[in-house]
C-alpha atoms as a PDB file:
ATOM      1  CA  UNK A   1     115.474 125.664  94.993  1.00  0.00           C
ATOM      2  CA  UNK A   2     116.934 122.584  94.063  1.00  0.00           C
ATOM      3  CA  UNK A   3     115.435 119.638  93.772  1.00  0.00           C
ATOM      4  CA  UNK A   4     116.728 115.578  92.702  1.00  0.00           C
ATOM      5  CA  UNK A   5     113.840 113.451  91.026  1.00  0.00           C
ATOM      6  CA  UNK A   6     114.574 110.293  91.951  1.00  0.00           C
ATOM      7  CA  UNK A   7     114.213 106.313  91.061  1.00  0.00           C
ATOM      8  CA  UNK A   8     115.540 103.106  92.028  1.00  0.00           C
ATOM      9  CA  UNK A   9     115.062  99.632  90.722  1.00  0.00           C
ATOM     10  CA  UNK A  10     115.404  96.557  92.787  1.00  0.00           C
ATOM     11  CA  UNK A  11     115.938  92.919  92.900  1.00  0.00           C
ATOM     12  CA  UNK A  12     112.295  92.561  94.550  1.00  0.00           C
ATOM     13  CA  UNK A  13     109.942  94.690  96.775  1.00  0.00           C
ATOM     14  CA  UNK A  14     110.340  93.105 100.890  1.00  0.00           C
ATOM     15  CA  UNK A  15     113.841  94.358 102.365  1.00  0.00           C
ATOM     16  CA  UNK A  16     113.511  91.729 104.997  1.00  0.00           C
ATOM     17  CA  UNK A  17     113.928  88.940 102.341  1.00  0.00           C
ATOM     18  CA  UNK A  18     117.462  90.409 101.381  1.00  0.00           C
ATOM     19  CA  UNK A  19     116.449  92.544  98.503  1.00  0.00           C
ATOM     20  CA  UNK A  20     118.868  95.106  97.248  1.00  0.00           C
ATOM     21  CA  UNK A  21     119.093  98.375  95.366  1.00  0.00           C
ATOM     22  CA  UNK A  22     120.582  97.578  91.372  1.00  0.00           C
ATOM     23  CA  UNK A  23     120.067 100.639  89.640  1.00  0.00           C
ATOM     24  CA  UNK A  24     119.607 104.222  90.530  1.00  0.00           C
ATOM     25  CA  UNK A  25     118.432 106.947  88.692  1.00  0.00           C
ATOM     26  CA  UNK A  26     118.561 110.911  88.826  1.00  0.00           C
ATOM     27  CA  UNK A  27     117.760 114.392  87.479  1.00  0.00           C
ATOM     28  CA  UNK A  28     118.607 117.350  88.548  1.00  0.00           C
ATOM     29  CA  UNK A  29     115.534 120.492  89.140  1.00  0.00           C
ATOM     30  CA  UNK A  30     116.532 123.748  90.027  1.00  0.00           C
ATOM     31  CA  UNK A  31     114.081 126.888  90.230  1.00  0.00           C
ATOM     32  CA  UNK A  32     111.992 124.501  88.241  1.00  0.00           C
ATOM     33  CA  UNK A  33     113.492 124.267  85.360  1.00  0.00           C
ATOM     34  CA  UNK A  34     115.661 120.637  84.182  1.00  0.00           C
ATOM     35  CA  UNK A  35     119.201 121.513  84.422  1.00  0.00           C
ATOM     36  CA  UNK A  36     120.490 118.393  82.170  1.00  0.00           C
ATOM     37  CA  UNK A  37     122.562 117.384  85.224  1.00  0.00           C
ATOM     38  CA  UNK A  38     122.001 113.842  86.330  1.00  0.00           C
ATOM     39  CA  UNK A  39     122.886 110.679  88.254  1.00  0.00           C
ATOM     40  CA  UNK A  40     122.742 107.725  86.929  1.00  0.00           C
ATOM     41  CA  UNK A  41     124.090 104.010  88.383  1.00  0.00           C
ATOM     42  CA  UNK A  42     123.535  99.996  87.832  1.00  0.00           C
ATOM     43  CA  UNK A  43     124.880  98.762  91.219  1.00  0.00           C
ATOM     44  CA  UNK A  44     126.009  94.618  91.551  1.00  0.00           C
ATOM     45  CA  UNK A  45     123.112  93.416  94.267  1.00  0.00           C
ATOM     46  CA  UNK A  46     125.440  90.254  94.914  1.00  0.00           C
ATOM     47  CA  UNK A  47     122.179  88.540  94.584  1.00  0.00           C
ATOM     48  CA  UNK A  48     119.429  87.389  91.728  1.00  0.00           C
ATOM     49  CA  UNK A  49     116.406  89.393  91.208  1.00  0.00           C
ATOM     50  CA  UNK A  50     112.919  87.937  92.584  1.00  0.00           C
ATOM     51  CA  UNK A  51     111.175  86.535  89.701  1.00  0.00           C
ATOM     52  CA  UNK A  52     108.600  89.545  89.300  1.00  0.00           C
ATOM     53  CA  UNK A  53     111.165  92.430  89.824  1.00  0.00           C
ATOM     54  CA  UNK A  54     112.577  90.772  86.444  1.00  0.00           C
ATOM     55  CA  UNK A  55     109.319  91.193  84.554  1.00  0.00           C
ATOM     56  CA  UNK A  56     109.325  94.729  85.461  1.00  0.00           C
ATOM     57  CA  UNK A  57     112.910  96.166  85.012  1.00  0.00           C
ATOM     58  CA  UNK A  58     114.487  93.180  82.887  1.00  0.00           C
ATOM     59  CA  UNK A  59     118.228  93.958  84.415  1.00  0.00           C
ATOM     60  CA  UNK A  60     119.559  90.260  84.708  1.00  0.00           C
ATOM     61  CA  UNK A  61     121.920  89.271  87.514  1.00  0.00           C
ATOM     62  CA  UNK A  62     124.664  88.765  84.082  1.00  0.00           C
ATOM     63  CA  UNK A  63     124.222  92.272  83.061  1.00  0.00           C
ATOM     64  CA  UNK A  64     124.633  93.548  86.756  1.00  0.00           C
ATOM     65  CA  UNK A  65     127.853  91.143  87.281  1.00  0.00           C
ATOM     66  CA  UNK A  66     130.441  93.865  86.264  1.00  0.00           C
ATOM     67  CA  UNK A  67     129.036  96.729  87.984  1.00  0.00           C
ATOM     68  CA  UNK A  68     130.291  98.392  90.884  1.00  0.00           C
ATOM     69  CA  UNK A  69     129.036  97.682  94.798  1.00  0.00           C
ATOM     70  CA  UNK A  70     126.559  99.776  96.530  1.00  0.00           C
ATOM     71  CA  UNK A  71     129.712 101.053  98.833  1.00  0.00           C
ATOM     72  CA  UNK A  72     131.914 102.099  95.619  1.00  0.00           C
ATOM     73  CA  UNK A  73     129.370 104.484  94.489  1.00  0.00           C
ATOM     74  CA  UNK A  74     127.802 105.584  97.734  1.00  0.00           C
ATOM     75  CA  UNK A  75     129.911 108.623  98.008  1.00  0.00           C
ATOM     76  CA  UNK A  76     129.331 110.067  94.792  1.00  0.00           C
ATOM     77  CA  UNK A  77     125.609 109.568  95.276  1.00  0.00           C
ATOM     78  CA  UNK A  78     125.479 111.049  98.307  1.00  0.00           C
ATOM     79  CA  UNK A  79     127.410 114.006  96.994  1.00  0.00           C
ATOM     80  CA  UNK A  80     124.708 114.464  94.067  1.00  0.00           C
ATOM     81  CA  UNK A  81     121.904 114.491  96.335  1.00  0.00           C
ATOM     82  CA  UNK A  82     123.068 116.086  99.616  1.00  0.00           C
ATOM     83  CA  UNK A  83     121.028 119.109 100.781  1.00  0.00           C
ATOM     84  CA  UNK A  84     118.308 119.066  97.889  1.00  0.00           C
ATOM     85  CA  UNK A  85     114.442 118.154  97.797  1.00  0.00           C
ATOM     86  CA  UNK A  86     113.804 114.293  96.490  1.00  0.00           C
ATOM     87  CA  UNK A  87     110.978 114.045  94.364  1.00  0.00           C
ATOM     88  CA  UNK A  88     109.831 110.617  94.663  1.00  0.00           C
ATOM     89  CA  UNK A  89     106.655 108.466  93.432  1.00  0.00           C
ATOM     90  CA  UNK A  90     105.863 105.944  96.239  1.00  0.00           C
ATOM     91  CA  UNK A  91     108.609 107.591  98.739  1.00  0.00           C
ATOM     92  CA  UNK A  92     108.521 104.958 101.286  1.00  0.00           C
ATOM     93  CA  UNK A  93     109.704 102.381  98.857  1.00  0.00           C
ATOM     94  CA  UNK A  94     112.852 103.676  97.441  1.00  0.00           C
ATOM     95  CA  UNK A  95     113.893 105.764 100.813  1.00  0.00           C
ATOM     96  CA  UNK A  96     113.448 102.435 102.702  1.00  0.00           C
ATOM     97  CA  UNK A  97     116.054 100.932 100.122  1.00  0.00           C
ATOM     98  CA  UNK A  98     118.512 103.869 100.236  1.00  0.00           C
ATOM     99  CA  UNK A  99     118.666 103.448 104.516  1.00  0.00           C
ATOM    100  CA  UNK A 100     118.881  99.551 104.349  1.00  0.00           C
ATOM    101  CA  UNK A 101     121.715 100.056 101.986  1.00  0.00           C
ATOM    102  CA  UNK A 102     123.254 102.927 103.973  1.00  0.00           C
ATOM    103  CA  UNK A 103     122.790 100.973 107.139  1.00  0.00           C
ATOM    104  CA  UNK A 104     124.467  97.777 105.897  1.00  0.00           C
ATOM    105  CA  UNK A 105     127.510  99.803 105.773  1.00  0.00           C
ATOM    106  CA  UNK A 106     127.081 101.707 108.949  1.00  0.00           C
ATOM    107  CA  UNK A 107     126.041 105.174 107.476  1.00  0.00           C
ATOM    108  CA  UNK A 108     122.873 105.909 109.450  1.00  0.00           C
ATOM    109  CA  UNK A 109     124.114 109.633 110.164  1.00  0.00           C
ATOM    110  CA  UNK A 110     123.606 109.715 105.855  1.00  0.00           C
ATOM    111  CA  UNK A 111     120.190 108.102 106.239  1.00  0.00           C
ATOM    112  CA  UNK A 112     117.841 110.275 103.925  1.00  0.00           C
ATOM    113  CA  UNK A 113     115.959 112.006 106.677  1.00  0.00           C
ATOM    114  CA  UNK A 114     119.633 113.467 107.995  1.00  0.00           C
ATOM    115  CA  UNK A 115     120.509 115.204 104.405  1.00  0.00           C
ATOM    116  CA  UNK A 116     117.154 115.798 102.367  1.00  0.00           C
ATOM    117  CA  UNK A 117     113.912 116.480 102.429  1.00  0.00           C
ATOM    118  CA  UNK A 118     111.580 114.302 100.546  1.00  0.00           C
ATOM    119  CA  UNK A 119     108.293 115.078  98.548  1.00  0.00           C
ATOM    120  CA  UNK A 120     106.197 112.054  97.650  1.00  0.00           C
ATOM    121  CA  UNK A 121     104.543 112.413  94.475  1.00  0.00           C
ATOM    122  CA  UNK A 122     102.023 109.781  95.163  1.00  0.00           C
ATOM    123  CA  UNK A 123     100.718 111.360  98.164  1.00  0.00           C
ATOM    124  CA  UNK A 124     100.235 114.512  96.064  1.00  0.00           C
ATOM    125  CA  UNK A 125      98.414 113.094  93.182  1.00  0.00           C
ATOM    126  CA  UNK A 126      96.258 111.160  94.926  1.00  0.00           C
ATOM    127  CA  UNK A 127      95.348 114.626  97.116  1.00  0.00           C
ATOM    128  CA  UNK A 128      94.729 116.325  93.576  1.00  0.00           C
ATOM    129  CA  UNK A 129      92.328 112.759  92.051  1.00  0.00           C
ATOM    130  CA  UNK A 130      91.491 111.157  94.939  1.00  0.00           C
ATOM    131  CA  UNK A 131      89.839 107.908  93.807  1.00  0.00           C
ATOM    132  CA  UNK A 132      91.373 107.631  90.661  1.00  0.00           C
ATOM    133  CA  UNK A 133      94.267 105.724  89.504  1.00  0.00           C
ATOM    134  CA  UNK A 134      97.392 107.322  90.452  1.00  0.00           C
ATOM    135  CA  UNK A 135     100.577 105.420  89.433  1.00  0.00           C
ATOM    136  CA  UNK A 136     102.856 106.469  86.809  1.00  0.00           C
ATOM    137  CA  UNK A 137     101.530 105.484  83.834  1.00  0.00           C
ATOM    138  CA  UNK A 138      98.406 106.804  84.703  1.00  0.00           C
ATOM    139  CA  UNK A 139      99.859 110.360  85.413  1.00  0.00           C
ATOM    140  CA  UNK A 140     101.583 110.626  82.344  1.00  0.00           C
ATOM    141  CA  UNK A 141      98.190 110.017  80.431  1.00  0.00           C
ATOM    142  CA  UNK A 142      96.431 112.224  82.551  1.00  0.00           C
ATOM    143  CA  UNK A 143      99.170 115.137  82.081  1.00  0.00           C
ATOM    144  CA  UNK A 144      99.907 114.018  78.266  1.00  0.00           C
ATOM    145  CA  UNK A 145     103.367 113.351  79.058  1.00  0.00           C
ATOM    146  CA  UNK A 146     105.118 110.722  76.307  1.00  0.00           C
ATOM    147  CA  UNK A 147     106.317 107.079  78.240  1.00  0.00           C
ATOM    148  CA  UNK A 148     105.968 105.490  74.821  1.00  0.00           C
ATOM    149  CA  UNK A 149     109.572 104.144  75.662  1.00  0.00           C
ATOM    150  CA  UNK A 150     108.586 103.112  79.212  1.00  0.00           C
ATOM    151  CA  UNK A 151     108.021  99.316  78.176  1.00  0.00           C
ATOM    152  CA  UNK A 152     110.426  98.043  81.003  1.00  0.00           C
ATOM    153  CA  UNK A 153     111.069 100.110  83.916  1.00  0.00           C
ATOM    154  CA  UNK A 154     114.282 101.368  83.846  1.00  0.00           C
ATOM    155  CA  UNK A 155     115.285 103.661  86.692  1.00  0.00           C
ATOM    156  CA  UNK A 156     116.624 107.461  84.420  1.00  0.00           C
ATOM    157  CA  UNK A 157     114.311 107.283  82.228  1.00  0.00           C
ATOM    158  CA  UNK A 158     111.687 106.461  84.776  1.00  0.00           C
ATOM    159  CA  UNK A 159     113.329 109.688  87.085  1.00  0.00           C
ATOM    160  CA  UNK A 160     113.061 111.615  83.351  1.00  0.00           C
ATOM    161  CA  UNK A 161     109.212 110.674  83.129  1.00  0.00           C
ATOM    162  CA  UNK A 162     108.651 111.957  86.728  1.00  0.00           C
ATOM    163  CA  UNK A 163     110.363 115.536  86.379  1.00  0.00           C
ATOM    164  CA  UNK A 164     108.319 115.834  83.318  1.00  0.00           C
ATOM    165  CA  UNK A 165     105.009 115.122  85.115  1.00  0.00           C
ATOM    166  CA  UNK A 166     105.624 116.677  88.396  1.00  0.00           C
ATOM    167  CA  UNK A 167     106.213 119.816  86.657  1.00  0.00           C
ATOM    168  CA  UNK A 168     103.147 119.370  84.741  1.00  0.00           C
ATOM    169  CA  UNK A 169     101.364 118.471  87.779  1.00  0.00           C
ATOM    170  CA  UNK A 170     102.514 121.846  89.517  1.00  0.00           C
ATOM    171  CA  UNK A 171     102.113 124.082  86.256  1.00  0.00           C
ATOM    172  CA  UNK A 172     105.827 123.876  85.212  1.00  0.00           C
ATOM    173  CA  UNK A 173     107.042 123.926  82.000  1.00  0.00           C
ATOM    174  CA  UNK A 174     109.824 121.624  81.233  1.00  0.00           C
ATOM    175  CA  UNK A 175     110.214 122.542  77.575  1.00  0.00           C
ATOM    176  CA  UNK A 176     112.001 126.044  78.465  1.00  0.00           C
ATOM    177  CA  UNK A 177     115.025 124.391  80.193  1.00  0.00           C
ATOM    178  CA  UNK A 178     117.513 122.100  79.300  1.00  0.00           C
ATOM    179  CA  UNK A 179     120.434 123.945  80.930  1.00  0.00           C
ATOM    180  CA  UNK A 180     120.492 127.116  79.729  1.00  0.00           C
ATOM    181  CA  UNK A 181     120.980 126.564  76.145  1.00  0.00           C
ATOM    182  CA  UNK A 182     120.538 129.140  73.747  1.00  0.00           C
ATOM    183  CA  UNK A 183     117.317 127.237  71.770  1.00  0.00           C
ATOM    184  CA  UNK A 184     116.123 126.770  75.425  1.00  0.00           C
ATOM    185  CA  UNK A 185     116.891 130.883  75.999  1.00  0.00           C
ATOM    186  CA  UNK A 186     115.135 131.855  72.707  1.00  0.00           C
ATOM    187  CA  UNK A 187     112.176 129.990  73.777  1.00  0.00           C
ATOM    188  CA  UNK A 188     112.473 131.337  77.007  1.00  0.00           C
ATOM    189  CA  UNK A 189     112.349 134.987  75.734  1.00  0.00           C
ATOM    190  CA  UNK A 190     109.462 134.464  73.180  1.00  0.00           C
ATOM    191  CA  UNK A 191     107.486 133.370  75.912  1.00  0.00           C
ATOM    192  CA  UNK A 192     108.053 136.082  77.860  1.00  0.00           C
ATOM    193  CA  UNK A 193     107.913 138.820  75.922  1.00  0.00           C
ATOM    194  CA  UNK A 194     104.542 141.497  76.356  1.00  0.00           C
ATOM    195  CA  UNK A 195     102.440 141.110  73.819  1.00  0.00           C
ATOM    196  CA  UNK A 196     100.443 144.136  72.874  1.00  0.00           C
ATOM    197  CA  UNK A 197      96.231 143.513  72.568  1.00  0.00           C
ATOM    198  CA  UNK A 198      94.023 145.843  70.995  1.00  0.00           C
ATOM    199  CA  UNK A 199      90.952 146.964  72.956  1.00  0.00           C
ATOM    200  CA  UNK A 200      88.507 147.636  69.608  1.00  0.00           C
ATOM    201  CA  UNK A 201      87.340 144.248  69.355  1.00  0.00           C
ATOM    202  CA  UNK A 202      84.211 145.107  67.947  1.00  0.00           C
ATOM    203  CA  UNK A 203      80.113 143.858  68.801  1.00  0.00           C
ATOM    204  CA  UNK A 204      81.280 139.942  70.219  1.00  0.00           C
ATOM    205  CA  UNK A 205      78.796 137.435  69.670  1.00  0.00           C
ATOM    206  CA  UNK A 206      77.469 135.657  72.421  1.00  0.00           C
ATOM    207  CA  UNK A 207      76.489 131.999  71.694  1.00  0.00           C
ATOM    208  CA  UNK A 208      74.670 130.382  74.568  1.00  0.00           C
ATOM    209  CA  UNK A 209      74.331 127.045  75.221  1.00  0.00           C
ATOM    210  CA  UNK A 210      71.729 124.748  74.460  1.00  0.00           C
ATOM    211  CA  UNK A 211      69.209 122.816  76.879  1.00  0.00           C
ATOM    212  CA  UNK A 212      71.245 119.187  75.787  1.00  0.00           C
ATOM    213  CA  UNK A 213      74.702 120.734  76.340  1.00  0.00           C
ATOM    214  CA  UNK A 214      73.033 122.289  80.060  1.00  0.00           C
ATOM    215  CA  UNK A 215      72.229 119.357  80.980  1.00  0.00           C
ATOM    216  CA  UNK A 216      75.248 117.402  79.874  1.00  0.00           C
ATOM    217  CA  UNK A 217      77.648 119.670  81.613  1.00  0.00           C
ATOM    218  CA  UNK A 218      75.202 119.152  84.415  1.00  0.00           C
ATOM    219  CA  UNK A 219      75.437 115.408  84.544  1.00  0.00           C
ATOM    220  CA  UNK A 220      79.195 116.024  84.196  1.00  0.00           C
ATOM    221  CA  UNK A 221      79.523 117.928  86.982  1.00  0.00           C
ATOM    222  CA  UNK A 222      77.623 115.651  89.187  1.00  0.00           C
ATOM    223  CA  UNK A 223      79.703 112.615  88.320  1.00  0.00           C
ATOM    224  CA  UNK A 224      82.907 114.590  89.120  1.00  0.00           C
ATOM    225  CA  UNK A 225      80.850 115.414  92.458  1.00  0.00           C
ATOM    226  CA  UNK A 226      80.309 111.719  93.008  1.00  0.00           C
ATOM    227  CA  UNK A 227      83.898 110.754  92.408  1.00  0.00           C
ATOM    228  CA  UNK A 228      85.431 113.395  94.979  1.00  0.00           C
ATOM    229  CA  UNK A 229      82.686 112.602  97.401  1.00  0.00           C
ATOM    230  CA  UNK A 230      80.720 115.920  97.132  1.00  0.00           C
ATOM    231  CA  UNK A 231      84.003 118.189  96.349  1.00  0.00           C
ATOM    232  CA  UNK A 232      83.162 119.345  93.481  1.00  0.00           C
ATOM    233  CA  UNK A 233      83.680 123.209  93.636  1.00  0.00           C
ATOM    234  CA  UNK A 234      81.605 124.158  90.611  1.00  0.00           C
ATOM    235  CA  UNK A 235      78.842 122.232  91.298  1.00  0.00           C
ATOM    236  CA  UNK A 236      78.516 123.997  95.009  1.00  0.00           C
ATOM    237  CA  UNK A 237      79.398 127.275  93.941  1.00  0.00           C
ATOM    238  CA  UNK A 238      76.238 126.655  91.752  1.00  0.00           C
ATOM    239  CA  UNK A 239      74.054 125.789  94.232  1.00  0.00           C
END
């Protein structure tokens, strides 16, 4: 299965007030495992970026002078993510962006919808916390993923983050691909490898908890039941 994690940065969030795609961002998943291929672009927007799109990204309308127009680049991107699964956080957003941008040059037969499918990450984190906070940032803490270099968004790396913590989210494990490489094989092999256990383990001690850390896990369990809104599995399979 191959899948294309996804970003894009923009001059500002409403397409109806002219805003444009200026950087896009992309890594290549296959069977789950990072292949090291990506996609990666700063596109000229022929326009500033809103005044709060700057605080986030910092790519100024100098930097973005040189680079090449959303119709130079369109048919290598295309290329790159034809016939694959995006994996997107906040879907809607940067799928919108893609078809305006596809549109304004007539290419509605290449709108998304026509040559991928798309899974939103959002939708499925907030199905696995509902209630909680659910945007990047917050994954990667919940799923200890490192964004210590996330201090302005930058489309890659931000694509990068998101492989890393939908993986996580799904029970992947990132750290045994890279391509194919032979450190990435080795690891590969060490993990899979049978590993022989001995059945004489002896008299095991049992060590039962006490009546503060009962009722602890208790009050636990009922604030996890409050969160999710009386979904909390353990705490009905106890009852």
């Amino acid at each position: 299965m191959r899948q294309i994690v996804l970003d894009t940065e923009t001059t500002g969030i409403d397409i109806k007030l002219g805003n444009r795609i200026i950087e896009i961002g992309c890594v290549e998943v296959i069977d789950r495992r990072l292949t090291g291929n990506s996609y990666h672009q700063y596109i000229n927007p022929q326009r500033d970026s809103e005044e709060g799109a700057l605080e986030v990204h910092g790519i100024t309308t100098a930097f973005l002078a040189d680079k090449p127009l959303f119709a130079d680049i369109v048919d290598d991107f295309l290329n790159f993510i034809r016939g694959a699964e995006l994996v997107i956080h906040n879907a809607p957003f940067d799928v919108g962006f893609i078809n305006h941008e596809l549109s304004l040059l007539n290419q509605q037969q290449n709108h998304i919808a026509n040559i991928c499918t798309v899974l939103d990450t959002l939708v499925l984190a907030k199905k696995m916390h509902p209630g909680q906070k659910n945007n990047l940032d917050a994954l990667c803490k919940r799923y200890d993923i490192d964004n210590s270099q996330r201090d302005l968004h930058g489309a890659l790396l931000d694509a990068e983050i998101l492989a890393d913590t939908y993986l996580a989210m799904t029970g992947g494990q990132t750290a045994l691909s890279l391509g194919g490489s032979a450190d990435g094989e080795s690891r590969d092999a060490a993990v899979s490898l049978p590993r022989s256990v001995t059945l004489d383990t002896g008299k095991l001690k049992v060590i039962k908890a006490s009546n503060d850390e009962l009722a602890a896990h208790d009050s636990r369990l009922q604030s996890i039941n409050d969160m999710t809104k009386g979904q909390c599995i353990w705490l009905s399979e106890k009852n």
